[in-house]
C-alpha atoms as a PDB file:
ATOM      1  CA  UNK A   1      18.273 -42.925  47.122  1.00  0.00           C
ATOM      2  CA  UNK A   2      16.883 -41.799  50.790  1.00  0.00           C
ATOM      3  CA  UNK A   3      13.885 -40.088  51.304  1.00  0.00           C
ATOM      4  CA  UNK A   4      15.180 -36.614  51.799  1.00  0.00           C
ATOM      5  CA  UNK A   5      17.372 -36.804  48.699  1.00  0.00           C
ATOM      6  CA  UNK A   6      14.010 -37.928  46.423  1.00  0.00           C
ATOM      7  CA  UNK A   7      12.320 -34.845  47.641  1.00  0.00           C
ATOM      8  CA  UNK A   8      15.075 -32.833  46.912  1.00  0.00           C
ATOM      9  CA  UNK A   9      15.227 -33.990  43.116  1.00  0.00           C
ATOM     10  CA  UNK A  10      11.599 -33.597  42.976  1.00  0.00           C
ATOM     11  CA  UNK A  11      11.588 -30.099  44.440  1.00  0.00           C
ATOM     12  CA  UNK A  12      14.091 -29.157  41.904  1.00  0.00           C
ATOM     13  CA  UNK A  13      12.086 -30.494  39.195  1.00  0.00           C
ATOM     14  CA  UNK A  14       8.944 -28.620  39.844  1.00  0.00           C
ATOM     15  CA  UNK A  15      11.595 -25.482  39.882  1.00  0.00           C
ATOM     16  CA  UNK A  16      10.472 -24.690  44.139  1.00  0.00           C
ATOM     17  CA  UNK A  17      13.216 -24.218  46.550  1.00  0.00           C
ATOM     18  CA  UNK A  18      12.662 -24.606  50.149  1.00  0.00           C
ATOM     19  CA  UNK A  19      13.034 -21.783  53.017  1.00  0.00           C
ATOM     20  CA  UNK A  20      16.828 -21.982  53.407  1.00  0.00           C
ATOM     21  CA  UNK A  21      17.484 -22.262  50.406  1.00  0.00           C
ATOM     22  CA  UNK A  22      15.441 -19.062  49.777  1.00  0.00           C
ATOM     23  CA  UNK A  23      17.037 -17.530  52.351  1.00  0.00           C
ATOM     24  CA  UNK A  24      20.662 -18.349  50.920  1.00  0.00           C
ATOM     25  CA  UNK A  25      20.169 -17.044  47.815  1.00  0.00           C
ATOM     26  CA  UNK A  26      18.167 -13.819  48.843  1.00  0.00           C
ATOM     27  CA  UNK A  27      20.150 -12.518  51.713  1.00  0.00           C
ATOM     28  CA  UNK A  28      17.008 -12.648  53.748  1.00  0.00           C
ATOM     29  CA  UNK A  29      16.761 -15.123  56.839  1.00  0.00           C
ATOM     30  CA  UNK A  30      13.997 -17.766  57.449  1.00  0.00           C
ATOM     31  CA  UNK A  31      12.298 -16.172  60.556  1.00  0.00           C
ATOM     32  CA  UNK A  32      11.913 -13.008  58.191  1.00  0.00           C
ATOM     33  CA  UNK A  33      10.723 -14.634  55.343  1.00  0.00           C
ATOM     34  CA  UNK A  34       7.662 -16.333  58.083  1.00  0.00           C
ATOM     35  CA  UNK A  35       7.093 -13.211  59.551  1.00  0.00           C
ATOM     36  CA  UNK A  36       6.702 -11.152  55.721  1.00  0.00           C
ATOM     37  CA  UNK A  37       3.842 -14.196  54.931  1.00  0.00           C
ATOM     38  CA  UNK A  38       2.040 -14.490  58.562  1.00  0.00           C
ATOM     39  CA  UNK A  39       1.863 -10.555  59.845  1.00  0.00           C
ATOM     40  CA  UNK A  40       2.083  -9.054  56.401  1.00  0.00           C
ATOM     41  CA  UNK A  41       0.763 -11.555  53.814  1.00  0.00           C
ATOM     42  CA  UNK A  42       3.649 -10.198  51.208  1.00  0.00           C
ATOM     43  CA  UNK A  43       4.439 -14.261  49.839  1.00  0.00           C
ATOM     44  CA  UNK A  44       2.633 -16.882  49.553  1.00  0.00           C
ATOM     45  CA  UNK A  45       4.003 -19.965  49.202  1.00  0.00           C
ATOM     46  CA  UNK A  46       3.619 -23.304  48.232  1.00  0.00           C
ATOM     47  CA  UNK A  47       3.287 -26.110  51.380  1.00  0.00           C
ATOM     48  CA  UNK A  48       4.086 -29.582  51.045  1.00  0.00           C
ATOM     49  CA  UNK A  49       1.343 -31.737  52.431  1.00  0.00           C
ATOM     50  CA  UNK A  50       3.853 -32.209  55.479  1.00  0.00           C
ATOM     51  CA  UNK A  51       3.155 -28.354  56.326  1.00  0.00           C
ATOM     52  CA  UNK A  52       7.148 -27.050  54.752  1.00  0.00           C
ATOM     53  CA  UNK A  53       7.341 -23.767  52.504  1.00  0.00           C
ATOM     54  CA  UNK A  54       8.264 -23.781  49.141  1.00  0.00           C
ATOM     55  CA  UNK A  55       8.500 -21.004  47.039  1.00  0.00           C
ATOM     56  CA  UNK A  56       8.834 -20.923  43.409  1.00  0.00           C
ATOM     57  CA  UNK A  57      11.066 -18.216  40.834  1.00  0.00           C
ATOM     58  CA  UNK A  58       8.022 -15.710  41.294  1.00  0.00           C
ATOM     59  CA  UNK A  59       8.254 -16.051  44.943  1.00  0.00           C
ATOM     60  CA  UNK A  60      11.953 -15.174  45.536  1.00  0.00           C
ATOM     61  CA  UNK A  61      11.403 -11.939  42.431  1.00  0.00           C
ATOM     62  CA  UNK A  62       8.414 -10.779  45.179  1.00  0.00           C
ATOM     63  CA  UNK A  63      11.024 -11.343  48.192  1.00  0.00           C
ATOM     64  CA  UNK A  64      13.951  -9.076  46.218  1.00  0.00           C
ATOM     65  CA  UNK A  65      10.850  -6.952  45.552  1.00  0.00           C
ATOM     66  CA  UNK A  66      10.196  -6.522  48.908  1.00  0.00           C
ATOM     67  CA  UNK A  67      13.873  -5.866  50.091  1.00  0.00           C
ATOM     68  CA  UNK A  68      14.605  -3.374  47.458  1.00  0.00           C
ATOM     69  CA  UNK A  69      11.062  -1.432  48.743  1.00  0.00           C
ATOM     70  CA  UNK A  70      11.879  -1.887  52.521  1.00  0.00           C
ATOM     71  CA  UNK A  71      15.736  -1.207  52.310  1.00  0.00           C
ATOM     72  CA  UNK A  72      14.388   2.344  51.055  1.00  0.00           C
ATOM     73  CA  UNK A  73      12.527   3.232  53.813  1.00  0.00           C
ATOM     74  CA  UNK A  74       8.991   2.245  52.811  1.00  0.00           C
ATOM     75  CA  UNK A  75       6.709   0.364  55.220  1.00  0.00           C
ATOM     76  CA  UNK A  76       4.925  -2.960  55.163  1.00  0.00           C
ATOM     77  CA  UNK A  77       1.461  -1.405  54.475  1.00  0.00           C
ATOM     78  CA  UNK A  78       2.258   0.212  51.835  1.00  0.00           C
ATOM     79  CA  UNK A  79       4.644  -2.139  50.484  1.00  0.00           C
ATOM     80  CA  UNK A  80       1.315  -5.199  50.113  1.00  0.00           C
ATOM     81  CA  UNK A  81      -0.589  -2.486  48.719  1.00  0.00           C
ATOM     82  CA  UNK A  82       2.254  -1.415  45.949  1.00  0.00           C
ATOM     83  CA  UNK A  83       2.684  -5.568  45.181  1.00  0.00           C
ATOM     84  CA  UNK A  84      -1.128  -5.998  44.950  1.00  0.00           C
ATOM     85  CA  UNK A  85      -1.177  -2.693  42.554  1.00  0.00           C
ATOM     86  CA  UNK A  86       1.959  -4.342  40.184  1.00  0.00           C
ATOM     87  CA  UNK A  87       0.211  -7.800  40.434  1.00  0.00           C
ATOM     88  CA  UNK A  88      -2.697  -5.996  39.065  1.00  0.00           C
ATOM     89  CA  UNK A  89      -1.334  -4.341  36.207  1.00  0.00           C
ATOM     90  CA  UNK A  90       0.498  -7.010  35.022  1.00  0.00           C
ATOM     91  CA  UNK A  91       4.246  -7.801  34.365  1.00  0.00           C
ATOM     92  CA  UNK A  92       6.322  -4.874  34.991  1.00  0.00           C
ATOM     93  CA  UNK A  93       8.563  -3.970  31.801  1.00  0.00           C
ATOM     94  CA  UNK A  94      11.932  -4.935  32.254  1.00  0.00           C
ATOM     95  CA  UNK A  95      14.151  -2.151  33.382  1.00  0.00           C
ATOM     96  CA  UNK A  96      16.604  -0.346  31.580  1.00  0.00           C
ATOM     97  CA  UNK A  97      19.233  -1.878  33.174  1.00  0.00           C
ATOM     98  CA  UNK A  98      20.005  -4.546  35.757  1.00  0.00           C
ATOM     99  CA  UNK A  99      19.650  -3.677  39.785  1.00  0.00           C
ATOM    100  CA  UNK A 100      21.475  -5.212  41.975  1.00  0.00           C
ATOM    101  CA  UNK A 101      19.474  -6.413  45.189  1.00  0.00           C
ATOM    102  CA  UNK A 102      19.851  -4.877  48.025  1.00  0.00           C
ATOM    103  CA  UNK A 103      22.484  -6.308  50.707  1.00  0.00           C
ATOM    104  CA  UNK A 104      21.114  -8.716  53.355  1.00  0.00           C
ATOM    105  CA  UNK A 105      21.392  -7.477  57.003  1.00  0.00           C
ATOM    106  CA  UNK A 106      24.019  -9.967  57.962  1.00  0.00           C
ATOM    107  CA  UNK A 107      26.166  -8.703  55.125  1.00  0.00           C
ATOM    108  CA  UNK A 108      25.784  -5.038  55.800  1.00  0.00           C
ATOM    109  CA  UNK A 109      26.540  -6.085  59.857  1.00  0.00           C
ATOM    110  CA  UNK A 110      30.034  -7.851  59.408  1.00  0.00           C
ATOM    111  CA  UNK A 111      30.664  -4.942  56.651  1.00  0.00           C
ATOM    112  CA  UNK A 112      30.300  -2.609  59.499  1.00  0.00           C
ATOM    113  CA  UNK A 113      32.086  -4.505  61.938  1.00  0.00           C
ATOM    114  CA  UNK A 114      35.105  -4.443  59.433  1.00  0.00           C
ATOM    115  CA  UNK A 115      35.299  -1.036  58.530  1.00  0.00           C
ATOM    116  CA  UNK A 116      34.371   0.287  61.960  1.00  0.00           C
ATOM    117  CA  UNK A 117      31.134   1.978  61.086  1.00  0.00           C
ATOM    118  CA  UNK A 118      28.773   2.776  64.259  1.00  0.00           C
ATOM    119  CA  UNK A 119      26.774   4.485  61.371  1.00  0.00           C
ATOM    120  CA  UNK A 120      26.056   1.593  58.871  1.00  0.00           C
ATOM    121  CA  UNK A 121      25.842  -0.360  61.895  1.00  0.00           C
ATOM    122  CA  UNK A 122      22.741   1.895  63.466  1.00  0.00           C
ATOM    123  CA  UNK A 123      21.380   2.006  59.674  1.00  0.00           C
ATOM    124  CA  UNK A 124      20.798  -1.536  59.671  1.00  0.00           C
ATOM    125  CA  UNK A 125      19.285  -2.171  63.497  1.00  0.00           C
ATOM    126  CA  UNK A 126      16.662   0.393  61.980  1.00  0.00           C
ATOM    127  CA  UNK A 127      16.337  -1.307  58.656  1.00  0.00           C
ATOM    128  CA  UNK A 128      16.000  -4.917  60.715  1.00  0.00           C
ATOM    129  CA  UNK A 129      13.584  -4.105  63.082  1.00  0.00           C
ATOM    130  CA  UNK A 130      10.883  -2.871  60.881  1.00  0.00           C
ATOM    131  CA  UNK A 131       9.989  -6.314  60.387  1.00  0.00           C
ATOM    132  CA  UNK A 132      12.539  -8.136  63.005  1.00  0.00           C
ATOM    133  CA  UNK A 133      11.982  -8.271  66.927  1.00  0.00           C
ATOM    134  CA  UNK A 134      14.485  -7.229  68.891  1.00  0.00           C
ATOM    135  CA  UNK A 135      14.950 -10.644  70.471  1.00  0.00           C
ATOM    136  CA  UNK A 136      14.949 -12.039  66.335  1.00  0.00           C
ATOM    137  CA  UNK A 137      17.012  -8.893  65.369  1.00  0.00           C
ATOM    138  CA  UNK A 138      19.595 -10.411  68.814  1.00  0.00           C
ATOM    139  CA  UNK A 139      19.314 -14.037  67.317  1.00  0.00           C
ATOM    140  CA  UNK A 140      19.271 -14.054  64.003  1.00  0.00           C
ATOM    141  CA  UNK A 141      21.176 -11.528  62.549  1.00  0.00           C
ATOM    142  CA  UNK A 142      23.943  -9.820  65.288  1.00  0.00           C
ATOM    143  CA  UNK A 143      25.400 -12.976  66.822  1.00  0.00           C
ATOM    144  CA  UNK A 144      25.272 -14.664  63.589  1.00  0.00           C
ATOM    145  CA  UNK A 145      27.275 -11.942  61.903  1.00  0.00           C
ATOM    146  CA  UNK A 146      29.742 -12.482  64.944  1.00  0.00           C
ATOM    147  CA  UNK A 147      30.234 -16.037  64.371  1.00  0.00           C
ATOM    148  CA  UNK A 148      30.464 -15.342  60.786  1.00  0.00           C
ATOM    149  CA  UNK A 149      33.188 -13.447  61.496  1.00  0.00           C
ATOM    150  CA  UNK A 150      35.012 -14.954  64.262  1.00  0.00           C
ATOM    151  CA  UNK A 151      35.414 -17.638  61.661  1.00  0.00           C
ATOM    152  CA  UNK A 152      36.654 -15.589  58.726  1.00  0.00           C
ATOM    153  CA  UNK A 153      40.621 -15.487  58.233  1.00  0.00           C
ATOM    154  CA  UNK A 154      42.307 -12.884  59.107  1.00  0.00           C
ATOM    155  CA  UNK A 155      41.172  -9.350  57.571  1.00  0.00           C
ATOM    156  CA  UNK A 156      42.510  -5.871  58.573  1.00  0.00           C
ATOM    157  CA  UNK A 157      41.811  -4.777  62.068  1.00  0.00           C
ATOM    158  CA  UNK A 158      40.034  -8.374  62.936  1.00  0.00           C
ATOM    159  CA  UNK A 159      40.960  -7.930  66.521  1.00  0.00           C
ATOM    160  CA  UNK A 160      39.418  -4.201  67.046  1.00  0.00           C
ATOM    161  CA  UNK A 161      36.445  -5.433  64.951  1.00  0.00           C
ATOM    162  CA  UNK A 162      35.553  -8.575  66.609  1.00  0.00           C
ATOM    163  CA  UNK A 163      35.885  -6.655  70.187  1.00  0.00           C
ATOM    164  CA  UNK A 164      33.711  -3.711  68.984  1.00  0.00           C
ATOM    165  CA  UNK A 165      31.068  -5.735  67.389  1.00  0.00           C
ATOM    166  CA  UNK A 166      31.077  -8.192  70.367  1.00  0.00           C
ATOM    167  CA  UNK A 167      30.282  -5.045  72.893  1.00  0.00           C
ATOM    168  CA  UNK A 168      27.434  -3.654  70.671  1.00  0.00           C
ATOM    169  CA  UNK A 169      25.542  -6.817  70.634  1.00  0.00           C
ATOM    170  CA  UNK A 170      26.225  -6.652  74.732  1.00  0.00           C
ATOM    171  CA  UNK A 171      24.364  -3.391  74.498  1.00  0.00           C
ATOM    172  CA  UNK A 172      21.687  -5.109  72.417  1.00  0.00           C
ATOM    173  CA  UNK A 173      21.491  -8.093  74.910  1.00  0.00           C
ATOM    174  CA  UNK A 174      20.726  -5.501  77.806  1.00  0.00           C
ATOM    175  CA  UNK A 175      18.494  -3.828  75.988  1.00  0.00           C
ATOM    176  CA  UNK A 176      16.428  -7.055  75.116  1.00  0.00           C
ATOM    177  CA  UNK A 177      16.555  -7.959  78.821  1.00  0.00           C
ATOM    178  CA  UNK A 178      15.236  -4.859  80.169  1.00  0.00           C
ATOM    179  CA  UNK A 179      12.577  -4.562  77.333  1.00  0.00           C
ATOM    180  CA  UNK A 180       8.784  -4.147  79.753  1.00  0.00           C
ATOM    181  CA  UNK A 181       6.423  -7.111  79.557  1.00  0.00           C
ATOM    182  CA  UNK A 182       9.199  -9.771  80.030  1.00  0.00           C
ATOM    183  CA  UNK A 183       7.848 -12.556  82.558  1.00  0.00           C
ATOM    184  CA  UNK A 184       9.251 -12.380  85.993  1.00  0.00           C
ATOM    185  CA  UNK A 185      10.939 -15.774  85.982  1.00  0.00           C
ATOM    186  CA  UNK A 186      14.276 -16.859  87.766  1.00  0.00           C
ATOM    187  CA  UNK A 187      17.068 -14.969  86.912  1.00  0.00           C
ATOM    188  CA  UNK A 188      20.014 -16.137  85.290  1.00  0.00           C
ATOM    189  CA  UNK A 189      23.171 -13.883  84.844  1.00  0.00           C
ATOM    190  CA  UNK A 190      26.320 -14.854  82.685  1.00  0.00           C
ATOM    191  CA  UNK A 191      30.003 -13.341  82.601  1.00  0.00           C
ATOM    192  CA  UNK A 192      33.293 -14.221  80.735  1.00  0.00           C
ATOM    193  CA  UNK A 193      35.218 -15.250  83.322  1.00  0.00           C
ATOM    194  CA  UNK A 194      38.981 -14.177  81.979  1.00  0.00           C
ATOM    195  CA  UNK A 195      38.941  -9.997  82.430  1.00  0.00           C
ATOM    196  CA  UNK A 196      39.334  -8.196  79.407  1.00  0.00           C
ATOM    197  CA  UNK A 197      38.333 -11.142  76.736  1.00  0.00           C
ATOM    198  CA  UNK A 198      34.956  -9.740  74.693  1.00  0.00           C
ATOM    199  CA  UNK A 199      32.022 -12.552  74.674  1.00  0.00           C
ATOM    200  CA  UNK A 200      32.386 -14.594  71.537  1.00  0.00           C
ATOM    201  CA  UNK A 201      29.383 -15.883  69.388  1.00  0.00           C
ATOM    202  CA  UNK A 202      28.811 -18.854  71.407  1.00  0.00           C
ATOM    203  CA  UNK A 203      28.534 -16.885  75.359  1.00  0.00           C
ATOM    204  CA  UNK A 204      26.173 -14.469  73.009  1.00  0.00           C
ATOM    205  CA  UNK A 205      24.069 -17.465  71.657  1.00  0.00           C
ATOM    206  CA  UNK A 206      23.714 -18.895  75.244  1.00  0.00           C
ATOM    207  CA  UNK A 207      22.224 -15.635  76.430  1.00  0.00           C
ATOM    208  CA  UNK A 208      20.065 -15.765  73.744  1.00  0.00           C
ATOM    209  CA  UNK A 209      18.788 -19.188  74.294  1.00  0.00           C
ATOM    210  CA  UNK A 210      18.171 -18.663  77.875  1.00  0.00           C
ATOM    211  CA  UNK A 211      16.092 -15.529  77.949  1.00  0.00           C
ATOM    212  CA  UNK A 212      12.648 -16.659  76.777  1.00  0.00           C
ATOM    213  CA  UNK A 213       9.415 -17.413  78.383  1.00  0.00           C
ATOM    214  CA  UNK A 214      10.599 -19.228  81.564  1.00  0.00           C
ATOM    215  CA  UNK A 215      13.922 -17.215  82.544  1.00  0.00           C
ATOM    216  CA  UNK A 216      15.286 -13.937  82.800  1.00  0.00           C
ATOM    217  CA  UNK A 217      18.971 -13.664  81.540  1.00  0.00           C
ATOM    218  CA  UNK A 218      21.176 -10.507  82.034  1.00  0.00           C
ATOM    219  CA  UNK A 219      25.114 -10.436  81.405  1.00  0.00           C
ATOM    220  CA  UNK A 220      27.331  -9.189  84.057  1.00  0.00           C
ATOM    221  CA  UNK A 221      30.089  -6.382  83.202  1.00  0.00           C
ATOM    222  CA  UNK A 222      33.494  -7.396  81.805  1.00  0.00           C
ATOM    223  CA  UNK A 223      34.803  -4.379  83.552  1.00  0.00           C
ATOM    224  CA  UNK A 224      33.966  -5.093  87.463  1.00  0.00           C
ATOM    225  CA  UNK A 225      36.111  -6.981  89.324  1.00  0.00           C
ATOM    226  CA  UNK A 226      35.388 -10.753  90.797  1.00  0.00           C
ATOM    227  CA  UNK A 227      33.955  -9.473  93.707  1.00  0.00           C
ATOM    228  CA  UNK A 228      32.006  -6.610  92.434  1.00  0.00           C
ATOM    229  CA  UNK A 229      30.115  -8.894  89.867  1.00  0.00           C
ATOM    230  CA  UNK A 230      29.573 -10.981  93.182  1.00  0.00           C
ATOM    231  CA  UNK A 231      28.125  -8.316  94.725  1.00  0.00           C
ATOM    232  CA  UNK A 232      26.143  -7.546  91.086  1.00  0.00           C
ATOM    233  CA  UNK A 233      24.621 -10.796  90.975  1.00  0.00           C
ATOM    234  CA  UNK A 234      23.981 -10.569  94.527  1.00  0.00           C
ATOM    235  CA  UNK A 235      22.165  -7.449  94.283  1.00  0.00           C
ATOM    236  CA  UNK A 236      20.135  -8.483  91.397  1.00  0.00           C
ATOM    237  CA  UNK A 237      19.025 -11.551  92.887  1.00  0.00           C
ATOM    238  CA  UNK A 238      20.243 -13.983  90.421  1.00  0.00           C
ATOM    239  CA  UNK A 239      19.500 -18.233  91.489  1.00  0.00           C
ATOM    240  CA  UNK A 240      21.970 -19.212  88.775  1.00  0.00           C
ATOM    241  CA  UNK A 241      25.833 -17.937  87.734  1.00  0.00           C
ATOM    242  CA  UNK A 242      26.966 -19.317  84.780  1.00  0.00           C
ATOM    243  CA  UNK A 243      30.466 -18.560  83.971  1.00  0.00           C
ATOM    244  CA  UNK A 244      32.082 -18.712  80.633  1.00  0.00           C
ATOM    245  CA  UNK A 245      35.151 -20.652  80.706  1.00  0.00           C
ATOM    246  CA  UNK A 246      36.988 -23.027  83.640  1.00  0.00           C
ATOM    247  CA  UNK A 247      36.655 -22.533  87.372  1.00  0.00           C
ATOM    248  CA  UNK A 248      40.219 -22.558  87.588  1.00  0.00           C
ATOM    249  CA  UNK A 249      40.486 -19.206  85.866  1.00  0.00           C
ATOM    250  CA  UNK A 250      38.527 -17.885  89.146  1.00  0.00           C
ATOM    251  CA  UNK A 251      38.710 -17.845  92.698  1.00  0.00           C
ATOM    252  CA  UNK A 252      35.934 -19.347  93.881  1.00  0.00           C
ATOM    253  CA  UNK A 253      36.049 -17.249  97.307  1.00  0.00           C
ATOM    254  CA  UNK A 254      34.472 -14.219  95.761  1.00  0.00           C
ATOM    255  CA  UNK A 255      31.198 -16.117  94.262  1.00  0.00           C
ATOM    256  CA  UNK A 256      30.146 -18.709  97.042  1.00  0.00           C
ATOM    257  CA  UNK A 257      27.850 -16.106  98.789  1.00  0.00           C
ATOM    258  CA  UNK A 258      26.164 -14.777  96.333  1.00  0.00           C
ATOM    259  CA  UNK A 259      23.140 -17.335  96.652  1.00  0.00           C
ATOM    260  CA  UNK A 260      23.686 -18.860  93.389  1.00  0.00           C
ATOM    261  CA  UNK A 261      23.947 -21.738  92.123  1.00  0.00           C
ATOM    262  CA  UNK A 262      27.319 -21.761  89.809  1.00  0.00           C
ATOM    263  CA  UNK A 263      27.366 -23.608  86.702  1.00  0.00           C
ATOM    264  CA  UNK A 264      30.776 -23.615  84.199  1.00  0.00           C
ATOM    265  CA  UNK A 265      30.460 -23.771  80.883  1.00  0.00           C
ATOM    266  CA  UNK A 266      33.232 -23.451  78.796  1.00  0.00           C
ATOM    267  CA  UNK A 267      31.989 -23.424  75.218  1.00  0.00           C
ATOM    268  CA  UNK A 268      34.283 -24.496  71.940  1.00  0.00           C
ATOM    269  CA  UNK A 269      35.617 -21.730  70.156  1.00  0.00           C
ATOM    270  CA  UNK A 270      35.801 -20.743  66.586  1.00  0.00           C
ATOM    271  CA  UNK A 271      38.939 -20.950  64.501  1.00  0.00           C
ATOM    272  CA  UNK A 272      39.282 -19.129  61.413  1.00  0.00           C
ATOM    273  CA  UNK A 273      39.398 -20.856  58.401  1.00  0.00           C
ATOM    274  CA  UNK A 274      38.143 -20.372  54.575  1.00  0.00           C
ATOM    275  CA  UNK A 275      36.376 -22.622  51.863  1.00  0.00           C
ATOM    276  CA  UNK A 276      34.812 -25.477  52.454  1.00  0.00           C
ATOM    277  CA  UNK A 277      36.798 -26.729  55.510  1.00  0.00           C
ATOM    278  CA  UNK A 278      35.968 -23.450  57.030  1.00  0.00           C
ATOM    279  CA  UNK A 279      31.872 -24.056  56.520  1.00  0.00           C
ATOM    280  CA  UNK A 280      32.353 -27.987  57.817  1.00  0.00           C
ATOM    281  CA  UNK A 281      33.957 -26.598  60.698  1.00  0.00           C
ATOM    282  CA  UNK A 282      31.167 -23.848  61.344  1.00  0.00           C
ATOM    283  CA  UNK A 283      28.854 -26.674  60.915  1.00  0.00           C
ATOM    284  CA  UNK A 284      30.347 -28.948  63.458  1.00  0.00           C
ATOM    285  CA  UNK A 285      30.877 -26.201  65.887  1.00  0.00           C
ATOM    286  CA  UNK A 286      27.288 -25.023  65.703  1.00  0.00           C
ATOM    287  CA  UNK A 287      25.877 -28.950  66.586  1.00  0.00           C
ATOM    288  CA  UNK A 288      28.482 -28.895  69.467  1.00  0.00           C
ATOM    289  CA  UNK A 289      27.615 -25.590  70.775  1.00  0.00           C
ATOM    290  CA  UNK A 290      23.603 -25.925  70.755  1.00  0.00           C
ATOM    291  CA  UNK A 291      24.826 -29.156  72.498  1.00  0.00           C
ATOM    292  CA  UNK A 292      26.601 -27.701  75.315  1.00  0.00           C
ATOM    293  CA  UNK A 293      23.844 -24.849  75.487  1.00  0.00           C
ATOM    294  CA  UNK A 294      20.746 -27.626  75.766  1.00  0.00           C
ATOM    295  CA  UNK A 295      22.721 -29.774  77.957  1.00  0.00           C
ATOM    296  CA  UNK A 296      23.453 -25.980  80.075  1.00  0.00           C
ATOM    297  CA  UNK A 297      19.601 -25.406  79.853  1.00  0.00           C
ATOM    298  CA  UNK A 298      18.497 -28.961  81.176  1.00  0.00           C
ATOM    299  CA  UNK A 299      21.125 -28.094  84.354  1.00  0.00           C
ATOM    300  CA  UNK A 300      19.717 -25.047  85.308  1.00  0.00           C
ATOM    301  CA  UNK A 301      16.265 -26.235  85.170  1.00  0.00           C
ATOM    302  CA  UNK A 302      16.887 -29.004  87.064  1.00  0.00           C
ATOM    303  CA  UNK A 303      18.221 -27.184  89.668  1.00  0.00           C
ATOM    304  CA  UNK A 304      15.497 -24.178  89.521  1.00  0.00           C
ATOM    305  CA  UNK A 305      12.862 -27.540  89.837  1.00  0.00           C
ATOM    306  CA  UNK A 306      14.302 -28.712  92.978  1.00  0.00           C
ATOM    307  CA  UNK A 307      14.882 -25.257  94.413  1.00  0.00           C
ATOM    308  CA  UNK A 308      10.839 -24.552  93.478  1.00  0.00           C
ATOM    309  CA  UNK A 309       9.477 -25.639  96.721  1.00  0.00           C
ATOM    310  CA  UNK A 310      11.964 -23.344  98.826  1.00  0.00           C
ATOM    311  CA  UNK A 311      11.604 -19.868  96.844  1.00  0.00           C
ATOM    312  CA  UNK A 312       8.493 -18.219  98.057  1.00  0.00           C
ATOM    313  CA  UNK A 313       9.421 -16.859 101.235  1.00  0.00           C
ATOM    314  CA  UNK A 314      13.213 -15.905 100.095  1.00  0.00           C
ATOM    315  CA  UNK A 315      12.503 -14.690  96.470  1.00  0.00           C
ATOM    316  CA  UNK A 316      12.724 -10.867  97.839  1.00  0.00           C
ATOM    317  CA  UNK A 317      15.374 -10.534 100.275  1.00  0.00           C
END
């Protein structure tokens, strides 16, 4: 038996379950379950002497707990000092009858997406980001409900829904790239090369992965032409163009004075599928994706590193 699968056994012995699969069978993603222990001090769980969470039955009751207090509108402050009041009194009687927890955000996104709701939809962003970043809320939960659903069979209206889910977590992206305090690195700007195609989970993710600490990422318009987004990128003073898709889907005319240094990335897509050959398949295409987006990463700061020396005097024109 390997190592990992001992610790498993044990860990199901002493009845603890680790983060994800806390997170699997509360709705609630990991990042949110760190951020309700380290800025709120809500769980507390168990670490391993290797420094991993793991939280017991009374753990994930405090997490459901804290969703079913949160979902209805009550903050953080007052939700440790309602816990601390119920830990104090004791075991709460069991209630009349059962209640069912309360949906997780990535749930109550794709349900949106499917029925076309811009009002469940809003509902949720302001649920999320009581205790989500933006740049978390970006992450974790829209272009993960995406993929989720770019890989669901097919379900009535996919085509509308996939589109008008894709162009509100556009929205989102600008919004986290124009949010004040960002650093001032080199910027990065990304299109979908074929006109009229909405960015799928993976051109989302790469946006995601590239706007941190050392870079700046914005997406260009679907809706401008080759040379207007040219001119866009132009404007905006971008050093790198990365392009979703093939360069033979382009001219290349229209891009080779803008100033920046073009990189292609055409990223797999997602097939729909269902059961188990449908989550293998999500798997593999997640490993290949971060793949492609690492190996994307590692190009563009190569080429930033050798540019370095050159930048000062031109950054501004």
């Amino acid at each position: 038996m390997s190592t990992s699968e001992t610790k498993s056994v044990e860990t199901d012995a002493q009845g603890l379950l680790p983060i994800r699969s806390v997170s699997q069978v509360t709705g609630v993603n990991p990042i949110t379950l760190r951020a309700w222990e380290r800025r709120y001090d809500l769980i507390r769980p168990t670490r391993t002497p290797a420094g991993h969470r793991l939280y017991s039955q009374q753990d994930i009751r405090a997490i459901q707990r804290i969703q079913e207090l949160a979902e209805g509108g009550m903050g953080f402050a007052q939700i440790a000092a309602l816990l601390e009041q119920e830990s104090q009194a004791g075991p709460p009687a069991p209630p009349p009858k059962p209640v069912a927890p309360p949906r997780s955000l990535l749930e109550r996104v794709m349900q949106a997406a499917m029925n076309l709701d811009p009002a469940e939809l809003r509902a949720t962003e302001a649920s999320a980001l009581l205790w989500l970043s933006p740049e978390d809320y970006l992450r974790e939960v829209l272009v993960e409900s995406l993929a989720y659903l770019e890989a669901r069979p097919a379900w009535p209206d996919r085509d509308v829904g996939l589109i008008w889910l894709s162009e509100y977590i556009k929205g989102r992206a600008d919004w986290v790239a124009d949010a004040p305090g960002r650093s001032l690195g080199p910027l990065v700007v990304i299109d979908q090369v074929a006109l009229g195609e909405p960015l799928t989970a993976g051109g989302l993710r790469l946006f995601a992965a590239l706007h941190d600490d050392q870079l700046r990422a914005r997406l260009l318009p679907s809706a401008l032409s080759e040379s207007q987004r040219a001119q866009l990128a132009r404007r905006w003073g971008a050093q790198v163009w990365v392009r979703l898709g093939r360069p033979e889907q382009a001219p290349e005319s229209a891009h080779t004075r803008t100033g920046a240094k073009i990189f292609w990335c055409d990223l797999p897509a997602l097939a729909p599928g269902s059961g188990e050959q449908a989550v293998d398949f999500m798997q593999a295409w997640r490993q290949t994706v971060e793949q492609d987006i690492q190996q994307c990463r590692q190009q563009i700061q190569s080429t930033l590193d050798d540019k370095a020396p050159h930048r000062g005097s031109t950054s501004r024109h």
